[in-house]
Protein backbone atom coordinates (compact mmCIF):
# COMPACT_ATOMS: atom_id res chain seq x y z
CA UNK A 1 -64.87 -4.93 -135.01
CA UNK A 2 -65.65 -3.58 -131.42
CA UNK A 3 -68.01 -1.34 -129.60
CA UNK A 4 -66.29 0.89 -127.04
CA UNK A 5 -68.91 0.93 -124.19
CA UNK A 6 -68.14 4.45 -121.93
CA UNK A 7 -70.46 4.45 -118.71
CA UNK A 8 -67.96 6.19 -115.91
CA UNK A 9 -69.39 9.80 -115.39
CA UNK A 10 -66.64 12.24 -115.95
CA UNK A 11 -64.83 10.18 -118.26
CA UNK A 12 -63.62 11.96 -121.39
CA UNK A 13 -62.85 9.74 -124.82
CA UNK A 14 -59.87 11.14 -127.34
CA UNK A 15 -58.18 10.17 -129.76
CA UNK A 16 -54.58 10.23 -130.29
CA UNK A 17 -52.23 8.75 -132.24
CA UNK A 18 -54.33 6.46 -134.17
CA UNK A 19 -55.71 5.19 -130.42
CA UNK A 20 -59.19 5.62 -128.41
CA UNK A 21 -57.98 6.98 -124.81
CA UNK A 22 -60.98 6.93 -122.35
CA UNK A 23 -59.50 9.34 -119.36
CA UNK A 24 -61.09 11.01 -116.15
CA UNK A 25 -58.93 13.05 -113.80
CA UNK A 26 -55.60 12.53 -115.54
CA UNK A 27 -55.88 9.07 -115.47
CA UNK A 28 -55.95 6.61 -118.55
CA UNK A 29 -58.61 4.33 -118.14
CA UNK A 30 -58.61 2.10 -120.98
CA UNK A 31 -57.16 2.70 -124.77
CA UNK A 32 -58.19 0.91 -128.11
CA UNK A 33 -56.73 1.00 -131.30
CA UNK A 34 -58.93 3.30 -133.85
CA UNK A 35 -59.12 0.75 -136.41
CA UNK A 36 -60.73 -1.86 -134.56
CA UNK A 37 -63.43 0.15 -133.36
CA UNK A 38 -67.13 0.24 -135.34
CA UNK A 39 -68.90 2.42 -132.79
CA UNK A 40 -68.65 4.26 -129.49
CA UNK A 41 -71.38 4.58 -127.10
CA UNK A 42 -70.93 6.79 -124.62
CA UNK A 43 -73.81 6.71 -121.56
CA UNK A 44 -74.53 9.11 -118.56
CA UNK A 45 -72.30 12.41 -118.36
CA UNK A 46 -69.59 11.69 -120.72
CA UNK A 47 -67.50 14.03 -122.98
């Protein structure tokens, strides 16, 4: 299992279609699948 670390302010984490997205203006950032993920930490100004 994995933590999902989010740090970049204005980043915004969803979750769609069984996927973490991690986005900020539009732009994917970085996706992981749902069911390898234990935790998400999300740091700073993050939504």
């Amino acid at each position: 299992m994995y933590v999902l670390h989010v740090v970049k302010p204005g980043a915004k984490v969803r979750v769609r279609k069984g996927r973490f997205l991690v986005e900020k203006d539009g732009e994917v950032l970085a996706t992981a699948p749902k069911n390898q993920v234990e935790r998400v930490v999300l740091l700073g100004s993050v939504s």
